[in-house]
Each structure stands twice: as C-alpha cells, then as structure tokens.
N, C-alpha and C. Protein backbone atom coordinates (compact mmCIF):
# COMPACT_ATOMS: atom_id res chain seq x y z
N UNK A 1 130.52 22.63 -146.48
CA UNK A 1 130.63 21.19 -146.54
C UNK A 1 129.41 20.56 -147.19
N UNK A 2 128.27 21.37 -146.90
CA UNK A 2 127.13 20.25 -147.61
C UNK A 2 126.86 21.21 -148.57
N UNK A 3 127.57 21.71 -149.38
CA UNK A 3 127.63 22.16 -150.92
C UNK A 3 128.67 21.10 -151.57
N UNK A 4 129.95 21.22 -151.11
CA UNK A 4 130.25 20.18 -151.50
C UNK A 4 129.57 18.20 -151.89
N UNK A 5 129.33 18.73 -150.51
CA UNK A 5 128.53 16.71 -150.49
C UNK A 5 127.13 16.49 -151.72
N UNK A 6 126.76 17.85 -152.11
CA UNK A 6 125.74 18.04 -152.63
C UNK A 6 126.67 17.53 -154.57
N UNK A 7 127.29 18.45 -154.39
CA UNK A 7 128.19 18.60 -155.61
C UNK A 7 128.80 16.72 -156.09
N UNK A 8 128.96 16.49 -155.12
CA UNK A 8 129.31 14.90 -155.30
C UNK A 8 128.57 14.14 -155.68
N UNK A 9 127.33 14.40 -155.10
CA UNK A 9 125.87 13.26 -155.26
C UNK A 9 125.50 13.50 -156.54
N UNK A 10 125.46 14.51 -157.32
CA UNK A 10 125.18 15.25 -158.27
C UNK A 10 126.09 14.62 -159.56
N UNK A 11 127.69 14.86 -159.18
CA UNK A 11 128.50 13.85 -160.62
C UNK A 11 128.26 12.46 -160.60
N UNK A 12 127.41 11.83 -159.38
CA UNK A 12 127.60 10.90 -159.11
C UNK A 12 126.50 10.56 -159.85
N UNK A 13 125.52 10.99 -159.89
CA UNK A 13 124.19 10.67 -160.34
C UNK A 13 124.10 10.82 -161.88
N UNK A 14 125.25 12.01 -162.25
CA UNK A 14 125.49 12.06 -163.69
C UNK A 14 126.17 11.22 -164.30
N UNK A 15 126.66 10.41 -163.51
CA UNK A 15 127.90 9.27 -163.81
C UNK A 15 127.00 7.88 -164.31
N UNK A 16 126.45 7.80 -163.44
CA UNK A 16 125.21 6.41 -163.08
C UNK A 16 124.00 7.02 -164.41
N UNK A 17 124.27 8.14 -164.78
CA UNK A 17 122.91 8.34 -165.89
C UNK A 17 123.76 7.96 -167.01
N UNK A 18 125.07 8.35 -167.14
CA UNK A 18 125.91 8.36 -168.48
C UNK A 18 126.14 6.83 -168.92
N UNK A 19 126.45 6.18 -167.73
CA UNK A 19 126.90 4.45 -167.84
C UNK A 19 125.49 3.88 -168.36
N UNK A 20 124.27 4.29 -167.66
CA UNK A 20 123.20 3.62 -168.30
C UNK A 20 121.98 3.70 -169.23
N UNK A 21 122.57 4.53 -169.90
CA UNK A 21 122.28 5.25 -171.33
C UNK A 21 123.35 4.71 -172.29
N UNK A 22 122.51 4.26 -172.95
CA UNK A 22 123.25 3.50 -174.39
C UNK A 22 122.79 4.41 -175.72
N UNK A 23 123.44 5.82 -175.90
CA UNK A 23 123.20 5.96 -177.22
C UNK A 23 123.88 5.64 -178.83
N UNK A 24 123.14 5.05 -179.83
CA UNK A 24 123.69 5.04 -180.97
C UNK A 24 123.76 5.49 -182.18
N UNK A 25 125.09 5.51 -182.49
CA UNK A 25 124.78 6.96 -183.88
C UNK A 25 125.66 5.82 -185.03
N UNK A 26 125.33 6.00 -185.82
CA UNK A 26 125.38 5.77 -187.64
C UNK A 26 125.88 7.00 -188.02
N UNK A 27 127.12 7.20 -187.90
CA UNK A 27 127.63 8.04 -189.16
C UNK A 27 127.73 8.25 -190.31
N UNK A 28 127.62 7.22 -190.95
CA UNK A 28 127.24 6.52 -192.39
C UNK A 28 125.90 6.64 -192.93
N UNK A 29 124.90 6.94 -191.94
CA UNK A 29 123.80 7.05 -192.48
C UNK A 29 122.88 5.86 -192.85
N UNK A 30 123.59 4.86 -192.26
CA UNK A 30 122.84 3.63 -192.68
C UNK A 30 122.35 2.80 -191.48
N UNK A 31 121.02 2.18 -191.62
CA UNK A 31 120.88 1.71 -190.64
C UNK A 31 120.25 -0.01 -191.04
N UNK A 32 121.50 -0.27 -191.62
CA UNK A 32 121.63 -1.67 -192.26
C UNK A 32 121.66 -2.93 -190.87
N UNK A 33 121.37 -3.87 -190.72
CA UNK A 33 121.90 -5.13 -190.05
C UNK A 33 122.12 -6.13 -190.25
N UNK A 34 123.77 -5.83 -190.21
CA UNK A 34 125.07 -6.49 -190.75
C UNK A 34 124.85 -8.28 -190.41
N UNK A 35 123.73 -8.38 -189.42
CA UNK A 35 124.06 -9.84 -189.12
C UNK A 35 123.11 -10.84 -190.22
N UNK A 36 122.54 -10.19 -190.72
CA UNK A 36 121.29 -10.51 -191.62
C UNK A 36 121.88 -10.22 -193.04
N UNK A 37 122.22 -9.05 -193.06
CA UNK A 37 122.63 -8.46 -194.42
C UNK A 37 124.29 -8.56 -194.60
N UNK A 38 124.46 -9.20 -195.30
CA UNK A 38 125.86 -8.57 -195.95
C UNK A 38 126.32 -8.52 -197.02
N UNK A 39 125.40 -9.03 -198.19
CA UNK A 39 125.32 -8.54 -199.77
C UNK A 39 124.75 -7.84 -200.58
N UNK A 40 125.35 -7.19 -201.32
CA UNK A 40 124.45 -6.11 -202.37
C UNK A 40 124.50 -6.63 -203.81
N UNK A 41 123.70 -6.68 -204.53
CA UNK A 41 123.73 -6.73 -205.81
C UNK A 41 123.08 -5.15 -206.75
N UNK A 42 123.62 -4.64 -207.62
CA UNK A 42 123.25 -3.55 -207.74
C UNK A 42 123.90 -4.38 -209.58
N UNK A 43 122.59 -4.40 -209.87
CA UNK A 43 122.33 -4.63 -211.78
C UNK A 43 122.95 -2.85 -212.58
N UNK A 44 123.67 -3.54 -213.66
CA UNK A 44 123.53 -2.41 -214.69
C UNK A 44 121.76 -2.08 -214.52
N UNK A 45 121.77 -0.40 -214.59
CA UNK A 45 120.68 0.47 -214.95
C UNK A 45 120.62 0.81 -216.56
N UNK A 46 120.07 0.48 -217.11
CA UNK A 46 120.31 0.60 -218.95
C UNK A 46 119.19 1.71 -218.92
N UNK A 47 119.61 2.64 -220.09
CA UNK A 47 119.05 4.00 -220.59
C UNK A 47 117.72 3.63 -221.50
N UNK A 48 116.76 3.84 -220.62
CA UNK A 48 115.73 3.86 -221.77
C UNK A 48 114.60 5.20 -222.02
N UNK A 49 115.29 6.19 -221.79
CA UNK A 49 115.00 7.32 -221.83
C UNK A 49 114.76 7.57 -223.91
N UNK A 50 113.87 8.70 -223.92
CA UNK A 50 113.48 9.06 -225.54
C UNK A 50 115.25 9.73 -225.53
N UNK A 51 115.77 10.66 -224.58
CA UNK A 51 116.61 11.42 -225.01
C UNK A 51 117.92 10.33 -224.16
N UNK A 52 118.89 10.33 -225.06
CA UNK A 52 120.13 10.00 -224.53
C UNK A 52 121.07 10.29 -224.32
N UNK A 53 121.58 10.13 -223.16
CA UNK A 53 123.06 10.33 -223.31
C UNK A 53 124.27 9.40 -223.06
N UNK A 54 124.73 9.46 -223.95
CA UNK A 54 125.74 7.60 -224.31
C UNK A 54 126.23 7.34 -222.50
N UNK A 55 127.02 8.22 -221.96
CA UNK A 55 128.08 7.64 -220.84
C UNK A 55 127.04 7.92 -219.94
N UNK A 56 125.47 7.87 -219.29
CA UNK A 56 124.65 8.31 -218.47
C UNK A 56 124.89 6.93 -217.70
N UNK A 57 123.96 5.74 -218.21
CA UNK A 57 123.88 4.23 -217.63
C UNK A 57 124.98 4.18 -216.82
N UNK A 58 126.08 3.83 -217.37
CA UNK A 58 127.18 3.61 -216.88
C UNK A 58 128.22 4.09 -215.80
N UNK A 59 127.59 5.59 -215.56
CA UNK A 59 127.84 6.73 -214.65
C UNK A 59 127.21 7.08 -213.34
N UNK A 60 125.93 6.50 -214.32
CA UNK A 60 124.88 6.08 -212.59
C UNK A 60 124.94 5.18 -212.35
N UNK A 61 124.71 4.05 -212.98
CA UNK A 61 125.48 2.77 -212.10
C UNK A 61 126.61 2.19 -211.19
N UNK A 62 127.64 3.31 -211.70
CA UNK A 62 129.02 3.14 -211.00
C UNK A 62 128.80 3.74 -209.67
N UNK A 63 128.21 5.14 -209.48
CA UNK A 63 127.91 6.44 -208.76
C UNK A 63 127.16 5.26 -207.47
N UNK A 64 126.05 4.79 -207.86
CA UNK A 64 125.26 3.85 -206.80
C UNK A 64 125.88 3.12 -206.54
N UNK A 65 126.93 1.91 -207.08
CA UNK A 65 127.65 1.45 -206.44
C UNK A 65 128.22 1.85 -205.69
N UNK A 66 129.46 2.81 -206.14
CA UNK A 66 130.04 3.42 -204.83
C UNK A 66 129.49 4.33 -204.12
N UNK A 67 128.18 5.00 -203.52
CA UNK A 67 127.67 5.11 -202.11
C UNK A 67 127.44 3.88 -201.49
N UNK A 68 127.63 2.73 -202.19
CA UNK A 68 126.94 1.37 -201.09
C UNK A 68 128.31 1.48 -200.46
N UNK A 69 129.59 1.02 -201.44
CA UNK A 69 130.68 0.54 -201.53
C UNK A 69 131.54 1.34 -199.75
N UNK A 70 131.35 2.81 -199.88
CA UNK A 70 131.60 4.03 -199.08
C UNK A 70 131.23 3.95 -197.92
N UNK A 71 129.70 3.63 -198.10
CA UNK A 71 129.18 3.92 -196.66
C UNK A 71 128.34 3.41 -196.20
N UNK A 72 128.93 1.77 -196.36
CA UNK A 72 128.21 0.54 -195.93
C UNK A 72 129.39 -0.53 -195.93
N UNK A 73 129.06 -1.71 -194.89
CA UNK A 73 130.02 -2.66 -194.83
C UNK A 73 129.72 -4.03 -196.12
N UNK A 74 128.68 -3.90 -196.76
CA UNK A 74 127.98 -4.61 -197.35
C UNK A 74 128.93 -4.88 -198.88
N UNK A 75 129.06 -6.46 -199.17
CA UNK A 75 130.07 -6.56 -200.09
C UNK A 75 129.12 -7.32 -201.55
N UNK A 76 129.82 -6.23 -202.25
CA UNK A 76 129.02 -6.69 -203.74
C UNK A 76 129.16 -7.55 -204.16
N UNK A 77 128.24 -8.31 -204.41
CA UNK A 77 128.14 -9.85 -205.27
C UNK A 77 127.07 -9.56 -206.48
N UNK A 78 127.45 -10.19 -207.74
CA UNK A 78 127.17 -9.87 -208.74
C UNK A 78 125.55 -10.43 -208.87
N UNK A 79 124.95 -11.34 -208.19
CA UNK A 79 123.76 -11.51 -208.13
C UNK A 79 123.15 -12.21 -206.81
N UNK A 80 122.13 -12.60 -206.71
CA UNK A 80 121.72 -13.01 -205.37
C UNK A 80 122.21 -12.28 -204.06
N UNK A 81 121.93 -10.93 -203.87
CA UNK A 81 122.88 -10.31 -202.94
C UNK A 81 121.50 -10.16 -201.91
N UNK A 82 121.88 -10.10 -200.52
CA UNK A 82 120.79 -9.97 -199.59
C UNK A 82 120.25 -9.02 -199.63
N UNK A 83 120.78 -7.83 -200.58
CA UNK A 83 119.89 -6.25 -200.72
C UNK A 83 120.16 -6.40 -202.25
N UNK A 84 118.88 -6.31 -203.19
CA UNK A 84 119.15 -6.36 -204.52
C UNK A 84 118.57 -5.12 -205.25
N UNK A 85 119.21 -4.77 -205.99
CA UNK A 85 118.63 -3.21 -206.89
C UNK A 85 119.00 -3.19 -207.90
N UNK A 86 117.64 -2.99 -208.61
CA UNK A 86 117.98 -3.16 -210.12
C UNK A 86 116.93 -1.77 -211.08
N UNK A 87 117.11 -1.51 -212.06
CA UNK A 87 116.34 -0.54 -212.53
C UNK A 87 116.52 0.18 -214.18
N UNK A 88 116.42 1.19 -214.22
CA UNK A 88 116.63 1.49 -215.78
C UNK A 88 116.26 3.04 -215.48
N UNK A 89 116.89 4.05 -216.37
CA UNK A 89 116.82 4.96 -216.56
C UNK A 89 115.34 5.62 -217.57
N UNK A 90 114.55 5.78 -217.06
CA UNK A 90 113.12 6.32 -217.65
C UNK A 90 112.94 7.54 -218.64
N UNK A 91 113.56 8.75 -218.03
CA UNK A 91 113.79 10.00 -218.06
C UNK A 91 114.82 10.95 -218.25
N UNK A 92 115.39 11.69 -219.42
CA UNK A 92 116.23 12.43 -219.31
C UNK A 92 115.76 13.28 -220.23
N UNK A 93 115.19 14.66 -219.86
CA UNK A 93 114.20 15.38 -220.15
C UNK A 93 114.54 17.39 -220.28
N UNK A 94 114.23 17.91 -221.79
CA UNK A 94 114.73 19.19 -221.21
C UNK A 94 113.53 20.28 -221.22
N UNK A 95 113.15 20.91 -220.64
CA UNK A 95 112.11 21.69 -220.77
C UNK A 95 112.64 23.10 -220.75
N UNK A 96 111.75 23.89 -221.51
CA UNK A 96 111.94 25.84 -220.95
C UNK A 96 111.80 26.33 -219.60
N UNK A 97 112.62 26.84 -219.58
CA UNK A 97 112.20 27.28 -218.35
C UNK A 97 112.17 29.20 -218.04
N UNK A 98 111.12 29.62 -217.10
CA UNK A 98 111.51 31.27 -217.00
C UNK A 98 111.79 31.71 -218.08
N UNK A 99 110.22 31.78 -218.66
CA UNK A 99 109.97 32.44 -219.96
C UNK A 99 110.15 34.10 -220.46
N UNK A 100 110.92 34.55 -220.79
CA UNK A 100 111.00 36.11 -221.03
C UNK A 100 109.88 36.99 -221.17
N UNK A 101 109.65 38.21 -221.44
CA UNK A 101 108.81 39.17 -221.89
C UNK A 101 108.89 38.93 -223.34
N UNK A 102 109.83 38.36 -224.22
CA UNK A 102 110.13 38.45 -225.47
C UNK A 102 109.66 36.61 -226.03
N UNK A 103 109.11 35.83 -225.10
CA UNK A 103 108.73 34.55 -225.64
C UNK A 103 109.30 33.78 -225.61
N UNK A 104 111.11 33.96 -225.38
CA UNK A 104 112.06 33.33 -224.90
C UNK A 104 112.48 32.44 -223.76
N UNK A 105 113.21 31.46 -223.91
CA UNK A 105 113.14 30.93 -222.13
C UNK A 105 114.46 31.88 -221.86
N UNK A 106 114.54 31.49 -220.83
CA UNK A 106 116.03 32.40 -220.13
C UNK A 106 116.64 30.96 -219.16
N UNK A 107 116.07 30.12 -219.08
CA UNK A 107 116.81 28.88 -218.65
C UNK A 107 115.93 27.36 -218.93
N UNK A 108 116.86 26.81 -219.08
CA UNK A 108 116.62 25.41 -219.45
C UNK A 108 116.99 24.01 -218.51
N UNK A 109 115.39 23.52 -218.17
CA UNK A 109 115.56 22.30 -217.40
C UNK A 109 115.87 21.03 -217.83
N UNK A 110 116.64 20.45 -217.21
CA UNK A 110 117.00 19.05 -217.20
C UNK A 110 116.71 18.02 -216.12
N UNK A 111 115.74 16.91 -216.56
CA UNK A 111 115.53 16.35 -215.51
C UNK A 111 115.77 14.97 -215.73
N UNK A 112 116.40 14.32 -214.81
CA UNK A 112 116.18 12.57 -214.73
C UNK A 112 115.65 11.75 -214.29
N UNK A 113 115.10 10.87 -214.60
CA UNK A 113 113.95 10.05 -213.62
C UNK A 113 114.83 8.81 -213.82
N UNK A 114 114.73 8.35 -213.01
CA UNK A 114 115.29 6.27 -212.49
C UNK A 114 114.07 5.48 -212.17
N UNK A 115 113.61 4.67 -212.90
CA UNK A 115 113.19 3.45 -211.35
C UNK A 115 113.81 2.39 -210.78
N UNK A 116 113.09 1.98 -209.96
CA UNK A 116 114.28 1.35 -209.12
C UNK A 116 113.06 0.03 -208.81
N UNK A 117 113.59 -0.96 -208.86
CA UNK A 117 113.31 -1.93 -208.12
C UNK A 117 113.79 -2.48 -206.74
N UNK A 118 113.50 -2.53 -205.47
CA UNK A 118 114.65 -3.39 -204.62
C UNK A 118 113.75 -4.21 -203.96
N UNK A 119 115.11 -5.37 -203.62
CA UNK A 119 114.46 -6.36 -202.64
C UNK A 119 115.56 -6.58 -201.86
N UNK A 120 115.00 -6.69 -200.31
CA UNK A 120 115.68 -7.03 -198.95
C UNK A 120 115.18 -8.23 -198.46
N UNK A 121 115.98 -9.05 -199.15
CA UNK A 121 115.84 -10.99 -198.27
C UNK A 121 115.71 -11.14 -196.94
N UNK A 122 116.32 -10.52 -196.17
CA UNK A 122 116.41 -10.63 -194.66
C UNK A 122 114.92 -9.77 -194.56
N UNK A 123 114.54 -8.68 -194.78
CA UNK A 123 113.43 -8.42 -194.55
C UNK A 123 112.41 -7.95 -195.94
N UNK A 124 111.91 -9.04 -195.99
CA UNK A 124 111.11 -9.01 -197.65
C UNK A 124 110.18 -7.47 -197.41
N UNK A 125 109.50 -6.69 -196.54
CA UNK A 125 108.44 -5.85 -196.24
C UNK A 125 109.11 -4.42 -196.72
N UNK A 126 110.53 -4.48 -196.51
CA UNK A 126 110.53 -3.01 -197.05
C UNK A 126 111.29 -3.39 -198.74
N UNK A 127 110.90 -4.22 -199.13
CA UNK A 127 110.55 -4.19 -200.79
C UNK A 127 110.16 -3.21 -201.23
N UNK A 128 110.38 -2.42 -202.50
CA UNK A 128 109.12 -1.58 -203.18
C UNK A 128 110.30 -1.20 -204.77
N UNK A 129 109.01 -0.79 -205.32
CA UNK A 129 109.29 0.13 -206.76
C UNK A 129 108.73 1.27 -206.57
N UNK A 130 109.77 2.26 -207.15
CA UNK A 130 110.07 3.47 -206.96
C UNK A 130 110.31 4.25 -208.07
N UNK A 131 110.05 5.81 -208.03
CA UNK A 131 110.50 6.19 -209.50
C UNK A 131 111.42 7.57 -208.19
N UNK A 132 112.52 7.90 -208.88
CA UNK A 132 113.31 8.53 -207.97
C UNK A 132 113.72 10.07 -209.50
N UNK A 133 113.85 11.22 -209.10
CA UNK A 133 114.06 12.30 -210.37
C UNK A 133 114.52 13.22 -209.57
N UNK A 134 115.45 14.15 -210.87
CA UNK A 134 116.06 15.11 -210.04
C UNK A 134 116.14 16.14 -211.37
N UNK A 135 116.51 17.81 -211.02
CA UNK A 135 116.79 18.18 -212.01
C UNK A 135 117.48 19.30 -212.06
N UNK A 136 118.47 20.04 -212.66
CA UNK A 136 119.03 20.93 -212.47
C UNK A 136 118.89 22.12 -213.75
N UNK A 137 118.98 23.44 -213.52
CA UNK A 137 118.15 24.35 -214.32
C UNK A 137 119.65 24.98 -214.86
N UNK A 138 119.83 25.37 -216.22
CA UNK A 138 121.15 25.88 -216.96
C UNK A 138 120.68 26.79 -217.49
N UNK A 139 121.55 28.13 -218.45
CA UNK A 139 121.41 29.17 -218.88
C UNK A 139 121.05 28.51 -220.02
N UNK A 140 120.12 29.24 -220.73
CA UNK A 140 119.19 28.97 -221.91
C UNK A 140 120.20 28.83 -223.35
N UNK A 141 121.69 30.07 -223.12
CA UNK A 141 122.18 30.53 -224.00
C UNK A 141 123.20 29.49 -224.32
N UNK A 142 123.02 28.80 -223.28
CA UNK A 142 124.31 27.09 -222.88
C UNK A 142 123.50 26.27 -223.98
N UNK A 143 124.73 25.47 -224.25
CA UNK A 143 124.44 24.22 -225.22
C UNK A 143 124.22 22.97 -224.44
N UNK A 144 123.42 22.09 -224.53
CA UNK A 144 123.38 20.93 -223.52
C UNK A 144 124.94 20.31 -223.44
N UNK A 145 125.61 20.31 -224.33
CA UNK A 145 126.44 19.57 -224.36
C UNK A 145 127.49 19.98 -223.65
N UNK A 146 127.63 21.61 -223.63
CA UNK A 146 128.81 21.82 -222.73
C UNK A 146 128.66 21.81 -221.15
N UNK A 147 127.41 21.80 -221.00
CA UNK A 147 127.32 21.45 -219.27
C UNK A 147 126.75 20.05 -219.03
N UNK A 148 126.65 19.53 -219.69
CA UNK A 148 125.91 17.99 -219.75
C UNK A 148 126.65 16.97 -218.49
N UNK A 149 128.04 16.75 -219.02
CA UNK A 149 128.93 16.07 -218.03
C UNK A 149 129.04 16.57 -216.73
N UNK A 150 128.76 18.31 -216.40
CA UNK A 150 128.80 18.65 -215.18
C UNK A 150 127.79 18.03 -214.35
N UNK A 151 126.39 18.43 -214.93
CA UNK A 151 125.26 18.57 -214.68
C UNK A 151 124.81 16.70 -214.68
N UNK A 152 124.99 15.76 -215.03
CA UNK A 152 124.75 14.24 -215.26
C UNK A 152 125.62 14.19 -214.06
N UNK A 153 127.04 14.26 -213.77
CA UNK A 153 127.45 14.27 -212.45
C UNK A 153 126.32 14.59 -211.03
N UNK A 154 126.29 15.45 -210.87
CA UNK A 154 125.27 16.40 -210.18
C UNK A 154 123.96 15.44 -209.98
N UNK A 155 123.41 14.93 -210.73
CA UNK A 155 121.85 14.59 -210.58
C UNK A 155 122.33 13.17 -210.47
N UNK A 156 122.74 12.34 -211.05
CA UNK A 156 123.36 11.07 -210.75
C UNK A 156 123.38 10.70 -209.06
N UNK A 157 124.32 11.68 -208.75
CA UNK A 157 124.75 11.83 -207.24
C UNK A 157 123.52 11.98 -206.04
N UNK A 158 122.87 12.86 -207.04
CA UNK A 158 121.80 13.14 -206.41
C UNK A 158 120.24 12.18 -206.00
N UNK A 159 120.31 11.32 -207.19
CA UNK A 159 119.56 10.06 -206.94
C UNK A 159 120.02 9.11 -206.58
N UNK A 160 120.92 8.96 -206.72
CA UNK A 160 122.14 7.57 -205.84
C UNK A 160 122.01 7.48 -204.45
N UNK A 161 122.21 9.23 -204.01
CA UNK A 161 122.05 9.34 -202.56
C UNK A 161 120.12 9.06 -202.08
N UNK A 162 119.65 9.49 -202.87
CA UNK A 162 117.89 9.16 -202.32
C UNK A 162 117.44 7.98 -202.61
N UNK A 163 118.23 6.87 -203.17
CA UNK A 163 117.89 5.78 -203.51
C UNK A 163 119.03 4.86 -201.93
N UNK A 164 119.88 5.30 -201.26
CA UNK A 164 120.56 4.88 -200.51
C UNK A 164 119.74 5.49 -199.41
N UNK A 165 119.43 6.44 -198.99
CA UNK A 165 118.62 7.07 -198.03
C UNK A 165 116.93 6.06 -197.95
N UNK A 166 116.92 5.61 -199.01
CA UNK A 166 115.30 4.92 -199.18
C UNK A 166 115.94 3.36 -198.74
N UNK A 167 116.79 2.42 -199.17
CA UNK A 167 117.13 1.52 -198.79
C UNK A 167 118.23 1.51 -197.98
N UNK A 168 118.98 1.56 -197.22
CA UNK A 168 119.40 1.42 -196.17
C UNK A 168 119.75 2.47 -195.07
N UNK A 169 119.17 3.61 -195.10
CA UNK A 169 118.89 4.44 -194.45
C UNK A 169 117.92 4.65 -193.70
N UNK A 170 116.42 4.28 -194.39
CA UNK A 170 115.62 4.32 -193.41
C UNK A 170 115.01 5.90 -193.54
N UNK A 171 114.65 6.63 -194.25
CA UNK A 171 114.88 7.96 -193.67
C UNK A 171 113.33 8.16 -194.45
C-alpha cells in the first residue's frame, strides 16, 4: 500500500512539473516577433562579380525570398518592410584546386560571396553588413558550364539559408 501511495505522489508531482513548465520550440527556425514584425522587403541582389553568370542574381534572389516566404509568417512588401535586405553579389570565383604531381589541378573551386545589408525597424541593434560565401569543389576535367546550374543551385541555397539563420534565426 505505501508503494502504491508513493507511486501516486510521484505522477502527481510529475503532473504539477509538466503543467508548470512552459517549453517553446520554433520549428521553422525562426525566432522572429510577429507582433513587431510582419514585413520583409528583400531588394533584387544585382551581380557585380568580375566573373558572371547571366541567371545567378535572379536565382539568388528568388532562393532568399522563398526561405522567408517558407519559413516565416512575414509578408513581402516591396519596400519599407519591418525586416529589410538588400545586397549584391561580390564574388563568383574559380580557383585550382589539389594540385597533381604533374602541375595539374585535379579539382576546381567555385566560390560565391554576397553582401548583405539588413535592417530590423522593430529592433534597429541587430542591424549589420555582412559578407556571407560559400563554395563547392568540381572535377578539374568538368567544364564550368556543365555543372554550373547544379552547383549555383547548391551555394545559392546555401547562403540564403546563413543569411536567414543570421536574421531571423538568431543563431
């Protein structure tokens, strides 16, 4: 009997811990507040890189839009938005890479750099400029052009997400 009574006091106490514990999770990854914030403005990013590639701007710009668009309640307005980001493409860069015994590379880097400007109206302090880069390494014997569209996918995505992780993530 007083295993039982013990056993009771025990869910009981787990009950009274569960009700007064408030935990919260962000699945989204964002830790935006909706009562302050609820606009984004996100400017064309224009290519001002030495090396180009025509459909890049336009690919990362769309790409950043939709992580806001996805995985945030925050609705795009074409200017004056309570979270504003604006920027230009700096960098699109190929270097040798993993140089052979024979003087050769054996793979070839590609890298992109962004900067980014943002501003948060509701809270002017986490303002800043940023330079955000990424890069992915291809077979030497590859032509840029036939992995280009893979690979611009890929790194796009990849700074979209660290530029969303830096402003409304928090991370």
């Amino acid at each position: 009997m007083k295993g039982k009574k013990q056993i009771v006091i025990l869910y009981a106490i787990f009950g009274v811990i569960c009700t007064a514990c408030s935990i919260s999770y962000s699945f989204s990854g964002s830790s935006i507040d909706y009562e302050t914030t609820k606009t984004i403005t996100i400017s064309d990013f224009p290519n001002q890189a030495a090396l180009v590639s025509p459909p890049l701007a336009q690919r990362f710009t769309e790409t950043l839009k939709d992580i806001y668009i996805r995985q945030t309640r925050l609705k795009m307005v074409p200017v004056n938005g309570d979270m504003d980001i604006e920027g230009e493409i700096t960098g699109y860069d190929l270097a040798p890479m993993a140089i052979k015994d024979d003087a050769y590379s054996s793979q070839t880097k590609l890298t992109l750099t962004i900067r980014v400007r943002y501003s948060n109206r509701a809270n002017p302090d986490k303002d800043f400029e940023q330079t955000f880069s990424a890069y992915r390494e291809f077979d030497a014997n590859q032509m840029l052009e036939t992995v280009q569209d893979e690979l611009n996918a890929q790194l796009t995505q990849e700074i979209a997400e660290q530029i969303f992780n830096a402003t409304a993530a928090d991370w």
